[in-house]
N, C-alpha and C. Protein backbone atom coordinates (compact mmCIF):
# COMPACT_ATOMS: atom_id res chain seq x y z
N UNK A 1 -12.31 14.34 -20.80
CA UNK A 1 -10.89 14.46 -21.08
C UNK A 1 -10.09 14.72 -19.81
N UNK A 2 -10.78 15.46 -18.68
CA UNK A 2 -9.66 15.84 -17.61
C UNK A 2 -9.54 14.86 -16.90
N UNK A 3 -10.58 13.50 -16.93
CA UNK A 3 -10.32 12.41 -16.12
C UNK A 3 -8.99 11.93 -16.94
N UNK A 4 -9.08 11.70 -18.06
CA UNK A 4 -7.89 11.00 -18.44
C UNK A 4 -6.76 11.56 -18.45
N UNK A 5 -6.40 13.06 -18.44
CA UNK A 5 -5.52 14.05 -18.18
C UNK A 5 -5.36 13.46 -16.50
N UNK A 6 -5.66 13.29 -15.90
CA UNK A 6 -5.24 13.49 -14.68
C UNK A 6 -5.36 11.72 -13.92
N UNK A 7 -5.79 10.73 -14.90
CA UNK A 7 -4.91 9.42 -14.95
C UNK A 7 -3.71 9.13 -15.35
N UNK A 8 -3.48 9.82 -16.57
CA UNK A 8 -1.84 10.03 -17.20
C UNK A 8 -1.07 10.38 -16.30
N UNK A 9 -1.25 11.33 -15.40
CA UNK A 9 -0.57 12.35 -14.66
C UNK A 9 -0.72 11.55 -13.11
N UNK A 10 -1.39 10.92 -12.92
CA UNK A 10 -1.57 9.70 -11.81
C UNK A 10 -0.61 8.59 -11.83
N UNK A 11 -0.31 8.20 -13.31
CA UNK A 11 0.37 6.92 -13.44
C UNK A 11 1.89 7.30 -13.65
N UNK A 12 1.88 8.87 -13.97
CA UNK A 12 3.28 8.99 -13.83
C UNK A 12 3.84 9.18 -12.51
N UNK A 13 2.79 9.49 -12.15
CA UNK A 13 3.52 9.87 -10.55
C UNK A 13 3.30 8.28 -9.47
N UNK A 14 2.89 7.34 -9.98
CA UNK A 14 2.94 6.33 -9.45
C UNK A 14 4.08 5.51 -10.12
N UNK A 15 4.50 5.65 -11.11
CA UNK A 15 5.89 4.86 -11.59
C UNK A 15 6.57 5.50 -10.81
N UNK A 16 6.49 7.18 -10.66
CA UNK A 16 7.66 7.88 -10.18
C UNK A 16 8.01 7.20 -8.55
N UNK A 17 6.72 7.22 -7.76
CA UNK A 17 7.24 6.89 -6.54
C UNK A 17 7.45 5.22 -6.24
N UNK A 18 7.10 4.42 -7.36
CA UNK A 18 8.00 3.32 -7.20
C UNK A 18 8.79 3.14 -7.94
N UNK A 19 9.66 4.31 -8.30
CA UNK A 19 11.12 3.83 -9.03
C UNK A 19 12.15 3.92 -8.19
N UNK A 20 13.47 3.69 -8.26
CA UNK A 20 14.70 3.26 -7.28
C UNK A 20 15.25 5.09 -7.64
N UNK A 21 15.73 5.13 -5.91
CA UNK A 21 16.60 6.61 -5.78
C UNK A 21 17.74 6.41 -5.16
N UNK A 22 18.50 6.72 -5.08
CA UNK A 22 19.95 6.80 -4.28
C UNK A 22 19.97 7.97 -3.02
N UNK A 23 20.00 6.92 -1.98
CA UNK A 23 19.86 7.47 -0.67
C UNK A 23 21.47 7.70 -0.35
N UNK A 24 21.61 8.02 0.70
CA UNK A 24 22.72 7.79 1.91
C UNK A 24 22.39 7.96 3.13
N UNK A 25 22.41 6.67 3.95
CA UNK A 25 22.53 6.52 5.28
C UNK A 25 22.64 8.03 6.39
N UNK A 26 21.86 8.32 7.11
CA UNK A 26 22.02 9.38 8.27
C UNK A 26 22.94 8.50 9.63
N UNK A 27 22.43 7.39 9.50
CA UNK A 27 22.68 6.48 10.55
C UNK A 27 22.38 5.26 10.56
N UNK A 28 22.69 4.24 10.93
CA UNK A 28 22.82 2.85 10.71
C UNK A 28 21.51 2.73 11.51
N UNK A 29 21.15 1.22 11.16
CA UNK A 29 19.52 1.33 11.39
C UNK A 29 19.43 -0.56 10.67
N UNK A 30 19.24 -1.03 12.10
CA UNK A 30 18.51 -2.55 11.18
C UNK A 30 17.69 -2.77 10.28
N UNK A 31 17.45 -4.06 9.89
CA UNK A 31 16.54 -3.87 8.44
C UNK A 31 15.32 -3.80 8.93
N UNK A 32 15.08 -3.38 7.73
CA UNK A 32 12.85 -2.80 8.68
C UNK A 32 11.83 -3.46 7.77
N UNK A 33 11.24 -4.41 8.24
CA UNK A 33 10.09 -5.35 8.03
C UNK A 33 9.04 -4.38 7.59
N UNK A 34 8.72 -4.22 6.11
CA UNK A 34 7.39 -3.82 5.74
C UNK A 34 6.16 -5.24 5.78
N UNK A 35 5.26 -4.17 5.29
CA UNK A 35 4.28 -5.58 4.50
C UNK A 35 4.79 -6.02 3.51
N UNK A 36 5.51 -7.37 3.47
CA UNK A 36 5.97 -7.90 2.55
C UNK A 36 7.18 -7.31 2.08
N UNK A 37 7.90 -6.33 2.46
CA UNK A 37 8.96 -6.07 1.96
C UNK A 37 9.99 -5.66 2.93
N UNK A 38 10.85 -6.10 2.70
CA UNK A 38 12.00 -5.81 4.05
C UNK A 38 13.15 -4.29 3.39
N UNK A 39 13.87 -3.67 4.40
CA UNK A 39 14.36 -2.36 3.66
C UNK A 39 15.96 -2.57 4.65
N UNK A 40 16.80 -2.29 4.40
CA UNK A 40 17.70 -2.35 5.02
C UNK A 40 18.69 -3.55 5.36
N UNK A 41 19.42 -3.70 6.31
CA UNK A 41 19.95 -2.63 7.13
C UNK A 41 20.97 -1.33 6.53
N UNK A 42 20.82 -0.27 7.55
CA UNK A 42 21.77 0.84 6.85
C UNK A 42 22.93 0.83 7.61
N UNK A 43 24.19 1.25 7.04
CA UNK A 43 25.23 1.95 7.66
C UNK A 43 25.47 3.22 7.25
N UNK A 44 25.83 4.22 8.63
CA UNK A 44 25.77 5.48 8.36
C UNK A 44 26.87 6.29 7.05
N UNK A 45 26.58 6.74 6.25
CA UNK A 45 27.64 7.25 5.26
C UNK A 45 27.35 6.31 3.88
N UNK A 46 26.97 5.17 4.03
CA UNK A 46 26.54 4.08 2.97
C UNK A 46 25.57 4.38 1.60
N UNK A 47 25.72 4.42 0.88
CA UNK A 47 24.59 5.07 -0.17
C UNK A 47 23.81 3.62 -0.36
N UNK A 48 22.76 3.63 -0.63
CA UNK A 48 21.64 2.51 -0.83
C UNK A 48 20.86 3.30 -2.08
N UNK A 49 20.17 1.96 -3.03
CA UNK A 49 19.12 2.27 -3.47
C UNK A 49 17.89 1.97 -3.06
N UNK A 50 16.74 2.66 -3.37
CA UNK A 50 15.55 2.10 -2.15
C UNK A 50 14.61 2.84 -3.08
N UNK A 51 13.36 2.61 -3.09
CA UNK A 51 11.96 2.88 -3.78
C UNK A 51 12.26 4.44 -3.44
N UNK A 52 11.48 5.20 -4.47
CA UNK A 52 11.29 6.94 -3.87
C UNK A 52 10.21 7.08 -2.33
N UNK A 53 9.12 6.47 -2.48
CA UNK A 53 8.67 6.50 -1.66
C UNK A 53 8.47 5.84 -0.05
N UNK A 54 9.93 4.81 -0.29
CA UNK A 54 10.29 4.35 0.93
C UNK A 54 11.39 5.68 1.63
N UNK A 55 11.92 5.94 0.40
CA UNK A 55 13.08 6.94 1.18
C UNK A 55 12.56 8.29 1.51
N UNK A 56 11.25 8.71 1.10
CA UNK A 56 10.45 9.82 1.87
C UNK A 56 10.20 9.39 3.13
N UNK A 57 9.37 8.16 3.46
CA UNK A 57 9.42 7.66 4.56
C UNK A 57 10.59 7.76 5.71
N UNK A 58 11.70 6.92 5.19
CA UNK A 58 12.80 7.19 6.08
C UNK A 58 13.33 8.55 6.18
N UNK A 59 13.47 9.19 5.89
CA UNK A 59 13.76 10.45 5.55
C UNK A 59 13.34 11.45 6.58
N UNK A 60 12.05 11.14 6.38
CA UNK A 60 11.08 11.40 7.92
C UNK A 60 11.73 11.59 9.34
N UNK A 61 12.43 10.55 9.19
CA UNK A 61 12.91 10.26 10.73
C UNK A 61 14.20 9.88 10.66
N UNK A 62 14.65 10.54 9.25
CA UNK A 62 16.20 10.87 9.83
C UNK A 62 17.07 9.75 9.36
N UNK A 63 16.61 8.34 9.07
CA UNK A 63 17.43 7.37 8.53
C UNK A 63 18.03 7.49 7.38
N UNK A 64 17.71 8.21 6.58
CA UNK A 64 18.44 8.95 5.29
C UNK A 64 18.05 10.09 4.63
N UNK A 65 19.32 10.29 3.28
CA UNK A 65 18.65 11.44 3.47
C UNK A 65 19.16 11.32 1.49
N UNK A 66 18.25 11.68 0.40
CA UNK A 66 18.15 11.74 -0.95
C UNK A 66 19.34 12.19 -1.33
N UNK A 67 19.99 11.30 -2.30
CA UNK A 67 21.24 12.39 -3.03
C UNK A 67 21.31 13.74 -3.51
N UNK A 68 21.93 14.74 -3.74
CA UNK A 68 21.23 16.01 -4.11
C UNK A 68 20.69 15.71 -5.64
N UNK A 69 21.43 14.95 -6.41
CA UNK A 69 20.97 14.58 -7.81
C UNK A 69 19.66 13.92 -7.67
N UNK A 70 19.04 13.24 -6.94
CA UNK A 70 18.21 13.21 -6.59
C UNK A 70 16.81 13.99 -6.85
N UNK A 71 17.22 15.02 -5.90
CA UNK A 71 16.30 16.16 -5.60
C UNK A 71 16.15 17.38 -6.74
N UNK A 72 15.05 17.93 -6.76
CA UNK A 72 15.15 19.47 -7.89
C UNK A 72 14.94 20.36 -6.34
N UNK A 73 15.74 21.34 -6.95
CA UNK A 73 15.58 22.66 -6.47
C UNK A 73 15.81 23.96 -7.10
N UNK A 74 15.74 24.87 -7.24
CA UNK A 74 15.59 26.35 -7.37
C UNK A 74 16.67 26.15 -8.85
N UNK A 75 17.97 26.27 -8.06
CA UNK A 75 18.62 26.29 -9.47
C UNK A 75 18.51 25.56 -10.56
N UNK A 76 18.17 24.10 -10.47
CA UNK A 76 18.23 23.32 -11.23
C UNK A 76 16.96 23.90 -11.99
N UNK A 77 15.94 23.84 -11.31
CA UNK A 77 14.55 24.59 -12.08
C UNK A 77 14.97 25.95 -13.21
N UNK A 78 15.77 27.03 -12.52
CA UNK A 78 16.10 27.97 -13.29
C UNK A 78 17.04 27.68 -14.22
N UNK A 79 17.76 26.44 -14.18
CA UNK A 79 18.30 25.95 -15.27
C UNK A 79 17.58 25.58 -16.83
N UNK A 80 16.79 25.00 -16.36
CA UNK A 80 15.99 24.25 -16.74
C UNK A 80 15.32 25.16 -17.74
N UNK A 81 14.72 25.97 -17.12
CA UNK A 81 14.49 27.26 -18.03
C UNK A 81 15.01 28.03 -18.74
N UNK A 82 16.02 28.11 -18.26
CA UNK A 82 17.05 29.15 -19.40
C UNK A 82 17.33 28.23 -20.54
N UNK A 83 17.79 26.81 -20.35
CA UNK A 83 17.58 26.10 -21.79
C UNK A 83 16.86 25.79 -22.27
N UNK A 84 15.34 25.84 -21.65
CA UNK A 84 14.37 25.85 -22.65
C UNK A 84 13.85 27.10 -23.15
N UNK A 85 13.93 27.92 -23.03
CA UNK A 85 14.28 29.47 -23.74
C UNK A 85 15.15 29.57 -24.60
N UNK A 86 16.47 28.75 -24.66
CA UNK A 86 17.46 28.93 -25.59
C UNK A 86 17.20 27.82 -27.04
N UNK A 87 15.78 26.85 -26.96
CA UNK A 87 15.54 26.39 -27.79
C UNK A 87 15.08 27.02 -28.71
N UNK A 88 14.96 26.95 -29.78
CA UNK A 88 14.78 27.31 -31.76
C UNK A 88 12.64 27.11 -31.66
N UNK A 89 12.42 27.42 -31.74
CA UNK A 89 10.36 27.49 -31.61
C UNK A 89 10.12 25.85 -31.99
N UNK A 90 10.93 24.86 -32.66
CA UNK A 90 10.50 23.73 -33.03
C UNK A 90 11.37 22.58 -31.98
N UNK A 91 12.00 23.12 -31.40
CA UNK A 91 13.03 22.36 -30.46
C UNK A 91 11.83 22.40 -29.02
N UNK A 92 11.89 20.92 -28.34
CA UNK A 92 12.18 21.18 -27.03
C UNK A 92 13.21 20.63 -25.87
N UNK A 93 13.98 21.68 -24.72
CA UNK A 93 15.13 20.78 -24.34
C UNK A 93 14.52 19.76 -24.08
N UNK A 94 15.45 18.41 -23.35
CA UNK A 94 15.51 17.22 -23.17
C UNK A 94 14.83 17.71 -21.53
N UNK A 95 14.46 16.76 -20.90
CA UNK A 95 13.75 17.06 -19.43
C UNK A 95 14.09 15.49 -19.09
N UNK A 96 14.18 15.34 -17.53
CA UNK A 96 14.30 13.84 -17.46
C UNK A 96 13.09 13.63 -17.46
N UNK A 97 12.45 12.25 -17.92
CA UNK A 97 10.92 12.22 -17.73
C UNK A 97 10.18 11.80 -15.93
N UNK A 98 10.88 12.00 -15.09
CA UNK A 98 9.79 12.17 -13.61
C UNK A 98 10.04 13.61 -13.72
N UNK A 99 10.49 14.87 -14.32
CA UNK A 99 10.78 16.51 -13.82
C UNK A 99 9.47 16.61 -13.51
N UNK A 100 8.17 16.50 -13.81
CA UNK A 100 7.13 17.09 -13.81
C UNK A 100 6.67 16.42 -12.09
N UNK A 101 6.82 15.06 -11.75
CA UNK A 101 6.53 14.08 -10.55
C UNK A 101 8.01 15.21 -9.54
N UNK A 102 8.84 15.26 -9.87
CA UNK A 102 9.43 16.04 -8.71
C UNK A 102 9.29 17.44 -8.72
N UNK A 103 8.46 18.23 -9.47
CA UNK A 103 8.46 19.75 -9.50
C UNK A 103 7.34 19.95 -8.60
N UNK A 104 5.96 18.84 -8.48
CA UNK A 104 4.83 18.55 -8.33
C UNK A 104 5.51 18.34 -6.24
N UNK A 105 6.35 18.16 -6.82
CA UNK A 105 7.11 17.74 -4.90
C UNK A 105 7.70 18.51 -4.36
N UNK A 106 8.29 19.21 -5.38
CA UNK A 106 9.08 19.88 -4.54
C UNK A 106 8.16 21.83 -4.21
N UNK A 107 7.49 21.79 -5.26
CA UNK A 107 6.31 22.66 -4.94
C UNK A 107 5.58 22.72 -3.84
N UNK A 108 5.13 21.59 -3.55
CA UNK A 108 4.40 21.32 -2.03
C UNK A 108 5.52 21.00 -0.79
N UNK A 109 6.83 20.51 -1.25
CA UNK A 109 7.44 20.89 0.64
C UNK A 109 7.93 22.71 -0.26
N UNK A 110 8.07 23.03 -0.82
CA UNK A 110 8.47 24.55 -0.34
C UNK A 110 7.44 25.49 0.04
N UNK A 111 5.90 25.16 -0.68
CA UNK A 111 5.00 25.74 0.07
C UNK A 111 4.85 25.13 1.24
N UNK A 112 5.55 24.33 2.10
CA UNK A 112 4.93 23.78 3.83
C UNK A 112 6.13 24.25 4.04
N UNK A 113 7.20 24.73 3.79
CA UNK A 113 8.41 25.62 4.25
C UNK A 113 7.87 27.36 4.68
N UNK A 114 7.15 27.50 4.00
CA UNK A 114 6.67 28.90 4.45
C UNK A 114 6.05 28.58 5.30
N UNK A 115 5.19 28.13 5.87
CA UNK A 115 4.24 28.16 6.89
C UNK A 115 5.42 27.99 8.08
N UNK A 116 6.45 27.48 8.10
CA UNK A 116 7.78 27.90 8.85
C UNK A 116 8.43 28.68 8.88
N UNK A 117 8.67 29.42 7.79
CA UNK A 117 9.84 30.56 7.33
C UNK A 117 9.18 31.31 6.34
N UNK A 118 8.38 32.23 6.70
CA UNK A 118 7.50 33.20 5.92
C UNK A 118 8.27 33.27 5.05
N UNK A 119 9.82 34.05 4.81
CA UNK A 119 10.79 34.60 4.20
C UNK A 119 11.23 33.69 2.82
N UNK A 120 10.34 32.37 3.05
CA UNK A 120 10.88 31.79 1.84
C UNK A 120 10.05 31.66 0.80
N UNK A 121 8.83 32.64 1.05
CA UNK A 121 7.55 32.70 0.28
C UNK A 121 8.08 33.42 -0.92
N UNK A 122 8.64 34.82 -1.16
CA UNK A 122 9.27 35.49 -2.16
C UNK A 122 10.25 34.12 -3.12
N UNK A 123 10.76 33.48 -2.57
CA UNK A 123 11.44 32.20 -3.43
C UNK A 123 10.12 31.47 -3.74
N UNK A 124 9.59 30.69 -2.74
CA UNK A 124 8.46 29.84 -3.87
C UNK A 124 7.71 30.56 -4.62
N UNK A 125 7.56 31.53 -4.66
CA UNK A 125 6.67 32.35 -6.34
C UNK A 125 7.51 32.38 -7.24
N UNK A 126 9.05 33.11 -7.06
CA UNK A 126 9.88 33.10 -8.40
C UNK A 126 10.29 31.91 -8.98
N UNK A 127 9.90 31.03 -8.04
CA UNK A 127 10.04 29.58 -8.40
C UNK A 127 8.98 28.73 -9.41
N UNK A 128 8.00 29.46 -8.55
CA UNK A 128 6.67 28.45 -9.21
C UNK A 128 6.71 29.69 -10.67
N UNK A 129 6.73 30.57 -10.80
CA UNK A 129 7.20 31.42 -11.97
C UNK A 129 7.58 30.79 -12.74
N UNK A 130 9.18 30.37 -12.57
CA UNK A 130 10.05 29.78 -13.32
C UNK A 130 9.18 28.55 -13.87
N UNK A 131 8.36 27.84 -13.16
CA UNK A 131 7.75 26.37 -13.54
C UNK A 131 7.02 26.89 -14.29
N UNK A 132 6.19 28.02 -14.43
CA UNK A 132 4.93 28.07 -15.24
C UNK A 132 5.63 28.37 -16.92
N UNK A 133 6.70 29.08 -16.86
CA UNK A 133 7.45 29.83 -17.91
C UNK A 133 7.44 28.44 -18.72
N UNK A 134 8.38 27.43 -17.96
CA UNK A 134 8.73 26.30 -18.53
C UNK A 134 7.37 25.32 -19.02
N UNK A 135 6.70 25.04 -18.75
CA UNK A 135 5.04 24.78 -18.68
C UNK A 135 4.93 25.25 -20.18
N UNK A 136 4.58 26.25 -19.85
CA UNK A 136 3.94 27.91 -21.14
C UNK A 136 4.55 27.24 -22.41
N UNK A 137 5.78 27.54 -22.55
CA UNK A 137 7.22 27.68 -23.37
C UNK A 137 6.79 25.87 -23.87
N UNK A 138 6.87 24.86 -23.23
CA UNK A 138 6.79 23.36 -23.49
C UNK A 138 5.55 23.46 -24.31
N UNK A 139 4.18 23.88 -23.36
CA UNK A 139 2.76 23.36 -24.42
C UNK A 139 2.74 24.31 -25.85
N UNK A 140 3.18 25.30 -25.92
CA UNK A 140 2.88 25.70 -27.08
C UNK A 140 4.01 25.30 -27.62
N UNK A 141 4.97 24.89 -27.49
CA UNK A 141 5.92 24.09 -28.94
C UNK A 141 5.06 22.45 -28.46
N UNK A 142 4.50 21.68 -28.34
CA UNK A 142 3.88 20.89 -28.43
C UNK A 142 2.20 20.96 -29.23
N UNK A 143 2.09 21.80 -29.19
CA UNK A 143 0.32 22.30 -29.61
C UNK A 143 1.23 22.69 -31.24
N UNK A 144 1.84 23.44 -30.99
CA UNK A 144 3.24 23.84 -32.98
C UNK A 144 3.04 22.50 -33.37
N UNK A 145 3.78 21.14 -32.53
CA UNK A 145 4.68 20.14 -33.28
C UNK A 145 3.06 19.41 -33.44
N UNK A 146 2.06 19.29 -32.59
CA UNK A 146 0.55 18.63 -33.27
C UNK A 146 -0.39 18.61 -34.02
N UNK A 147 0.52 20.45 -34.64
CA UNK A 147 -0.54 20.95 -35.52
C UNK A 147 0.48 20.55 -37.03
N UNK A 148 1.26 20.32 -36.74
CA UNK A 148 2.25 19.97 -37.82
C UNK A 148 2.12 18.28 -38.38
N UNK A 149 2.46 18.03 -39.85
CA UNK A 149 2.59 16.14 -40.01
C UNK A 149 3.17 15.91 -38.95
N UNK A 150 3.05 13.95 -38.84
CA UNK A 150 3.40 13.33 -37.55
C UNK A 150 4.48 13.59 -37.44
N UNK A 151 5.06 13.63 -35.93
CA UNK A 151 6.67 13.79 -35.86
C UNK A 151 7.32 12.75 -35.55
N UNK A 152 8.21 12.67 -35.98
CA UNK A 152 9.79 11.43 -35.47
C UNK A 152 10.01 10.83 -34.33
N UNK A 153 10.29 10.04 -33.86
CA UNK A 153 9.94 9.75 -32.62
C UNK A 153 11.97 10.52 -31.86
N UNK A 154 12.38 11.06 -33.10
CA UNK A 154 13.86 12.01 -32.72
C UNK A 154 13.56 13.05 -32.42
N UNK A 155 12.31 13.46 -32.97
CA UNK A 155 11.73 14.64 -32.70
C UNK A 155 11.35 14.51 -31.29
N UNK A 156 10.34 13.30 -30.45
CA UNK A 156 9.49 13.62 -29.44
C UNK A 156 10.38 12.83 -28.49
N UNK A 157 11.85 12.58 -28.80
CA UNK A 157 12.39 12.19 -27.24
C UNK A 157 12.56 12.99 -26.36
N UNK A 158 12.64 14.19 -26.68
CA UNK A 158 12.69 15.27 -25.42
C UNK A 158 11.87 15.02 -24.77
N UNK A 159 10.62 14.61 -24.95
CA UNK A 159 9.30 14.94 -24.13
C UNK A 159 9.20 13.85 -22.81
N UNK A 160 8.74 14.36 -21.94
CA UNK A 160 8.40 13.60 -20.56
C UNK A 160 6.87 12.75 -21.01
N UNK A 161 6.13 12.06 -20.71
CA UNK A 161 5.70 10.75 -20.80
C UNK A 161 4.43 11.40 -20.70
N UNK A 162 4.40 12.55 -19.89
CA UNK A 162 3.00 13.45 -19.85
C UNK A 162 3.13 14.48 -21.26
N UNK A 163 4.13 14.79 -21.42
CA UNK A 163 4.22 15.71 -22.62
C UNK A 163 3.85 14.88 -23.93
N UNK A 164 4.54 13.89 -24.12
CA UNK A 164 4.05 12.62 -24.82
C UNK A 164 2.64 12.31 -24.96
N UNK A 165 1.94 12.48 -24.05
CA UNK A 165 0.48 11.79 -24.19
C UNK A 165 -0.26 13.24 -24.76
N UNK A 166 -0.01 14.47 -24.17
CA UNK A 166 -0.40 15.59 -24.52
C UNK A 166 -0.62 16.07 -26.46
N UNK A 167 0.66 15.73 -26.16
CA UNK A 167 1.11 15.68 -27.92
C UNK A 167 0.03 14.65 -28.80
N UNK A 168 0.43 13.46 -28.21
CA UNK A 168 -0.61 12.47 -29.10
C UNK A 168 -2.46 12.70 -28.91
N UNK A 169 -2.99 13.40 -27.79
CA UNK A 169 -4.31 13.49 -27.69
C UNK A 169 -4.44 15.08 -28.80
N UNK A 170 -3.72 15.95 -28.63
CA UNK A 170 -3.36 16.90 -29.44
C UNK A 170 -3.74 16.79 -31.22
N UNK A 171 -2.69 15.81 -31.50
CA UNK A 171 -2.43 15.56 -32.65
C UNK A 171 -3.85 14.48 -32.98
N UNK A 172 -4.51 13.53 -32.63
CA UNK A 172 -5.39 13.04 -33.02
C UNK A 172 -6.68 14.05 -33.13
N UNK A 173 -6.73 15.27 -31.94
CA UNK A 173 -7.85 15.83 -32.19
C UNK A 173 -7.82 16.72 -33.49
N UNK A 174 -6.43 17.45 -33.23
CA UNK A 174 -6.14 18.54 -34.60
C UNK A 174 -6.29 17.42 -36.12
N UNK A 175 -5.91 16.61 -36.20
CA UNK A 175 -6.42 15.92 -37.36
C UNK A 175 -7.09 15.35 -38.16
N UNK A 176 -8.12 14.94 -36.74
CA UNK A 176 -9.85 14.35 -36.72
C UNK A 176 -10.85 15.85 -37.51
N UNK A 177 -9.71 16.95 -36.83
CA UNK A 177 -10.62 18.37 -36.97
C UNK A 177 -10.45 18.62 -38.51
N UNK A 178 -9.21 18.50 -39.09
CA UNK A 178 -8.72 18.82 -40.37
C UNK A 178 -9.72 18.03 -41.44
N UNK A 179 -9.55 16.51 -40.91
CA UNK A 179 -10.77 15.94 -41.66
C UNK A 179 -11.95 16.26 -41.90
N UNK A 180 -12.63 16.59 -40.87
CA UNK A 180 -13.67 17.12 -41.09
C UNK A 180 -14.22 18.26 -41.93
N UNK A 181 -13.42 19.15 -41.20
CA UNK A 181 -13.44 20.50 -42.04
C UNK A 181 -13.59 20.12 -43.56
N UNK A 182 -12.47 19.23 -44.28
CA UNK A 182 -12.31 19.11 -45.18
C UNK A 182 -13.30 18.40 -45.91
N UNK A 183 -13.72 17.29 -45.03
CA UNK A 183 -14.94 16.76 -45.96
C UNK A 183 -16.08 17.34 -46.10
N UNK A 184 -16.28 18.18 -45.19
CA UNK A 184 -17.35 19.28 -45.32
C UNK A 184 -17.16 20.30 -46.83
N UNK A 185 -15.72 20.54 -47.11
CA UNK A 185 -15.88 21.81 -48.12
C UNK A 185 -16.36 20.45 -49.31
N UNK A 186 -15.39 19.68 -49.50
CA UNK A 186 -16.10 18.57 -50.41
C UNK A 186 -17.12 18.44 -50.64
N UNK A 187 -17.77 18.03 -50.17
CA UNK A 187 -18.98 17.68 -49.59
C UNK A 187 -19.92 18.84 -50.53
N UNK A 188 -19.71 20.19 -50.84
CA UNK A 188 -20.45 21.41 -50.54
C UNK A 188 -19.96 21.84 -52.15
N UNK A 189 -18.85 21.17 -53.08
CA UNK A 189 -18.18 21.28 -54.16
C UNK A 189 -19.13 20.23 -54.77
């Protein structure tokens, strides 16, 4: 099971880094010849769309730089949480479905920020905190909604694409289990 747990979680994060982000130009910059794919040219101030993982690249070195909508950070995370706390035990908020592909990112540059700025270590724990809360709070109203008849698909739009698959491996096992159980007391009548 954890191979396929962590193919799910592979393929989201591979849609994620080839989906389109909204950059803006640091500085103008001719177009740049990949393998097979050409990127540019920029003008400085210019917003472009460009793959996620081309604009990490450039980014690198300054040719642009991610919209803030773009990016998660601290608040948005603690946002994030407080409305999923303010959900009803059968509710979960709405999440965009890459949150989990950029929490997964932005986790690892704020832990390579400390190894620069000790001082920002006290933030990445209350941070990664905040992620686990939200985590916690998500699987057990998902493990609720699998142990429950099938749900609506109004019901499971909140869910991110990993929460989605969670739910459905969930719900086939809890039901395979119910069967059983049950044909066993039968069985014994």
């Amino acid at each position: 099971m954890s191979k396929i747990v962590s193919t799910k979680i592979g393929d989201a994060d591979f849609t994620f880094e080839n989906s389109s982000v909204k950059v803006i130009a640091n500085r103008n910059c001719p177009e740049i010849k990949l393998a097979g794919l050409n990127v540019g040219p920029f003008d400085e101030g210019n917003e472009y769309e460009i793959k996620y993982w081309i604009a990490v690249e450039l980014q690198k070195f300054g040719v642009v730089r991610l919209r803030e909508e773009e990016m998660l950070d601290a608040a948005k995370i603690y946002k994030i949480q407080w409305k999923e706390r303010a959900q009803t035990a059968g509710q979960v908020a709405g999440l965009p479905d890459d949150f989990y592909s950029k929490f997964r990112r932005f986790l690892a540059e704020s832990k390579e920020e400390i190894s620069k700025q000790p001082e920002k270590a006290r933030e990445y724990e209350k941070t990664k905190q905040l992620a686990c809360d939200i985590v916690n709070s998500r699987v057990k109203k998902i493990v609720s909604l699998a142990s429950a008849p099938a749900q609506t698909e109004q019901t499971l739009k909140n869910f991110t694409s990993e929460e989605r698959f969670l739910y459905q491996e969930l719900y086939k096992v809890i039901s395979e289990w119910r069967v059983k159980i049950l044909e066993c007391h039968e069985e014994e009548e």
